[in-house]
Protein backbone atom coordinates (compact mmCIF):
# COMPACT_ATOMS: atom_id res chain seq x y z
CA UNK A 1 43.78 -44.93 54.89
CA UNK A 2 44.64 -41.41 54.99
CA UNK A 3 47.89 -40.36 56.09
CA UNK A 4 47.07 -37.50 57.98
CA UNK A 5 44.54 -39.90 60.02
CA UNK A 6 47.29 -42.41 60.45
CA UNK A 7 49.37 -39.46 61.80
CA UNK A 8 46.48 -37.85 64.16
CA UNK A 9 45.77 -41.76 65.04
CA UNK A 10 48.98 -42.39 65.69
CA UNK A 11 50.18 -39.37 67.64
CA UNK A 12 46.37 -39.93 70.04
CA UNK A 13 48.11 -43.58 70.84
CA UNK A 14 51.38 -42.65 71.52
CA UNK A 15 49.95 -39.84 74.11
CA UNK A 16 47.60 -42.70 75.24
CA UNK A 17 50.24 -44.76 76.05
CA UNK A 18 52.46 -41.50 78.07
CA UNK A 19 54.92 -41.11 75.51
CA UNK A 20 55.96 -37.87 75.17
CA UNK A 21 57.37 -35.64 71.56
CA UNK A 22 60.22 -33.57 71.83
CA UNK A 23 60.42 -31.05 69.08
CA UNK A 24 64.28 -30.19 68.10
CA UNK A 25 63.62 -26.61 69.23
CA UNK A 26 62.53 -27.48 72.79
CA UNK A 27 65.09 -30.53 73.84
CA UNK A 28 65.31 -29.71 77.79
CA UNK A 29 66.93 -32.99 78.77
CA UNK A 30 66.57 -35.09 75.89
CA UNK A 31 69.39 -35.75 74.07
CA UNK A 32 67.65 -35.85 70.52
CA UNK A 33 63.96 -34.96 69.15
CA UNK A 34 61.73 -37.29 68.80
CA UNK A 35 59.11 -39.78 70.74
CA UNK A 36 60.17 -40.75 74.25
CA UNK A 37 58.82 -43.26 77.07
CA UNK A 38 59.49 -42.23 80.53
CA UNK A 39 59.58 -44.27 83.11
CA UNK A 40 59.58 -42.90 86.81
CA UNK A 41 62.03 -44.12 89.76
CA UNK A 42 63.49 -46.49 87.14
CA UNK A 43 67.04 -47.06 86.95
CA UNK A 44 69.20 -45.61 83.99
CA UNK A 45 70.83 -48.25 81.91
CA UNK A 46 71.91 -48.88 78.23
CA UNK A 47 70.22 -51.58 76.09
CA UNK A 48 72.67 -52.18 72.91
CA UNK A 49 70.17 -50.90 70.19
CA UNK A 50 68.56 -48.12 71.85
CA UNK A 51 69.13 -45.25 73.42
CA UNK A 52 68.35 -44.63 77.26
CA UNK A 53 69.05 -41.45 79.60
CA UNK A 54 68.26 -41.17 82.93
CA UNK A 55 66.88 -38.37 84.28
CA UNK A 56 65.14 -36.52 86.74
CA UNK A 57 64.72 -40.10 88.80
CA UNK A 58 64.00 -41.92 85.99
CA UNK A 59 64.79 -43.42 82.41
CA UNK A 60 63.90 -42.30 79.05
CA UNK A 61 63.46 -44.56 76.08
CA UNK A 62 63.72 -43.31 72.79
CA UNK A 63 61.09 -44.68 70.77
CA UNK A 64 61.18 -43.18 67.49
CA UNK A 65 62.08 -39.76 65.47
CA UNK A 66 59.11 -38.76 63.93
CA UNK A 67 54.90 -39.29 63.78
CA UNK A 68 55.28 -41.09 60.60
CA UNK A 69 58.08 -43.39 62.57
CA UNK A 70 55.40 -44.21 64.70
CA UNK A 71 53.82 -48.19 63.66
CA UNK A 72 50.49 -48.46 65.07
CA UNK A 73 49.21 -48.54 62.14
CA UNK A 74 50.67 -51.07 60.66
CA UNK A 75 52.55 -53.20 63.36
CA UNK A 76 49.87 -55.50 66.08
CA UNK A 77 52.89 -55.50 67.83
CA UNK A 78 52.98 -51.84 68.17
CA UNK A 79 49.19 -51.70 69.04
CA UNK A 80 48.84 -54.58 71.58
CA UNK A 81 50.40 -52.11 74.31
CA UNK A 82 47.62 -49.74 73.31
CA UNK A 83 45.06 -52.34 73.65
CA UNK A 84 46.22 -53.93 77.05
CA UNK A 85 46.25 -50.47 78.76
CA UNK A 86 42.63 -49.63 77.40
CA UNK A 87 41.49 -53.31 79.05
CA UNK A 88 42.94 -52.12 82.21
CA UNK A 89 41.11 -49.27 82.21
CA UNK A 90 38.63 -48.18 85.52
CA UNK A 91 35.69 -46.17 84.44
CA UNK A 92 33.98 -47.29 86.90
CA UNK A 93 32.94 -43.80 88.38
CA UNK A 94 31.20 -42.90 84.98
CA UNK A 95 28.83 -45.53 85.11
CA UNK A 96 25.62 -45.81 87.64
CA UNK A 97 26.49 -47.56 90.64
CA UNK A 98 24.11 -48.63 93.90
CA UNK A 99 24.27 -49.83 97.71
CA UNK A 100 24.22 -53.86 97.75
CA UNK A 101 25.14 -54.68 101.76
CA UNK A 102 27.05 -51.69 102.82
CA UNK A 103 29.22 -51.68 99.93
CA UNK A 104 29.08 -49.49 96.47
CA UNK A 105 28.89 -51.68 93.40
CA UNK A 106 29.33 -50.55 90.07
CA UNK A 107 28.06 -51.72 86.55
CA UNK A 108 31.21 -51.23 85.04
CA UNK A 109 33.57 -54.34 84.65
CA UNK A 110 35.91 -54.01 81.66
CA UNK A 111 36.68 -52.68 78.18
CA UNK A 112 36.87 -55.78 75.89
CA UNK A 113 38.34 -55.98 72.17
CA UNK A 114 36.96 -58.89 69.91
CA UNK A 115 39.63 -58.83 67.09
CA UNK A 116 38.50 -60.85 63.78
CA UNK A 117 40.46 -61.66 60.26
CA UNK A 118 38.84 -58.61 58.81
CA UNK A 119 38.41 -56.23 61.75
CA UNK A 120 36.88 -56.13 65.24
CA UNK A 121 34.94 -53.73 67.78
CA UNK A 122 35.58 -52.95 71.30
CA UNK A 123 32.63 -52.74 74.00
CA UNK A 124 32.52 -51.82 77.81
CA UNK A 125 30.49 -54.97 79.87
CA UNK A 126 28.64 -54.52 82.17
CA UNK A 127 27.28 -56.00 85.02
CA UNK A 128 23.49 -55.52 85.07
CA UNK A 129 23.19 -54.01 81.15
CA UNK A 130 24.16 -55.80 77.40
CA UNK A 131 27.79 -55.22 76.74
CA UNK A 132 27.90 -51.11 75.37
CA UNK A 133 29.65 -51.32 71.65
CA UNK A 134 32.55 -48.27 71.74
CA UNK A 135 34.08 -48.80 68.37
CA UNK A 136 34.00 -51.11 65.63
CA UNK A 137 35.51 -51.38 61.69
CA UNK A 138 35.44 -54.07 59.40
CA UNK A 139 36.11 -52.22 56.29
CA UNK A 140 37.10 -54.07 53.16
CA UNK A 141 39.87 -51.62 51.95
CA UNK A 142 41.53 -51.79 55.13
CA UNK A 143 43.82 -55.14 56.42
CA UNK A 144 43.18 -56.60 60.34
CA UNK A 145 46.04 -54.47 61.47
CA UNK A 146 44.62 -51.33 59.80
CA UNK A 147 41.02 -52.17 61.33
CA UNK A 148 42.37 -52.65 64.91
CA UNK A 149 44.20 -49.30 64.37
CA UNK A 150 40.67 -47.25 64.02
CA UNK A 151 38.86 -49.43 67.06
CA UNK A 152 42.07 -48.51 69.56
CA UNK A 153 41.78 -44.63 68.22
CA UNK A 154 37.92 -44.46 68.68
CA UNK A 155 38.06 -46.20 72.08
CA UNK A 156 40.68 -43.83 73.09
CA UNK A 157 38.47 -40.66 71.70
CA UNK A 158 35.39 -42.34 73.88
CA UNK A 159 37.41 -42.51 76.87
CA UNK A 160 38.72 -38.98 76.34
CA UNK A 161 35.19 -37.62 75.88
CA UNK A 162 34.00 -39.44 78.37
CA UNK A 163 36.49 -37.92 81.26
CA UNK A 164 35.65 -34.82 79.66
CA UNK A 165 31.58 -35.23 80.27
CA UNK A 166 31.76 -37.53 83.36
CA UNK A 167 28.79 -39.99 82.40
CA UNK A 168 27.88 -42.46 80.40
């Protein structure tokens, strides 16, 4: 896998996931550059290990210096955070949806990842329509970990382009 695709990869999940970079030229708050998680109306405290600052009425998390720090790519541990936010996911209002006894209903009902030795894809099912495939990879050069890294990115694209164009 190219490294500048692991980086752009990477850096899409991390934004996915509301992390923020902090460039050592533009450090506002932060104490140090890098990747942070905030967390809003949390409460600042100090896990032994890592570094937490609260601010603003909330707590920041330093994840990691650098994009090539970041281990999507190579860590399912890293990526399952990735993958449970995308299965929580309401798209609901880019899908067709119809009057059933007063109420709206709406084909949509959930992003799914099916996640195999080799690889694995990630569909949207639906209610009334076959499940709609997003992403899938299964390629031979690349380990499960590796695989899973390229669905999560191109089910992160779809969802971007999809907010972007409103319809499915």
């Amino acid at each position: 896998m190219k490294e500048n695709k692991i980086i752009e990869g990477s850096k899409l999940i991390a934004e996915y996931l509301g992390w923020k970079y902090v460039p050592s030229n533009d450090l506002g708050n932060f104490p140090k550059p890098g990747w942070w998680e905030y967390f809003e109306n949390k409460l600042y405290y100090h896990k032994s290990g890592m570094t937490r600052v609260g601010m603003n009425g909330g707590t920041a998390n330093f994840i990691c210096r650098n994009h090539h720090e970041l281990r999507f790519y190579n860590s399912m541990d890293a990526l399952l955070p990735a993958i449970e936010k995308l299965e929580k996911e309401d798209l609901k209002e880019y899908v067709y949806s119809w009057e059933s006894q007063g109420e709206t209903r709406y084909n949509f009902m959930n992003i799914s990842f099916t996640l195999y030795s080799k690889g694995g894809y990630s569909e949207i099912e639906l209610e009334l329509d076959p499940p709609y495939e997003i992403s899938s990879s299964f390629e031979k050069d690349l380990n499960w970990t590796q695989n899973t890294f390229n669905v999560v990115v191109n089910t992160i694209k779809f969802i971007k382009e999809l907010r972007d164009e409103k319809e499915i």
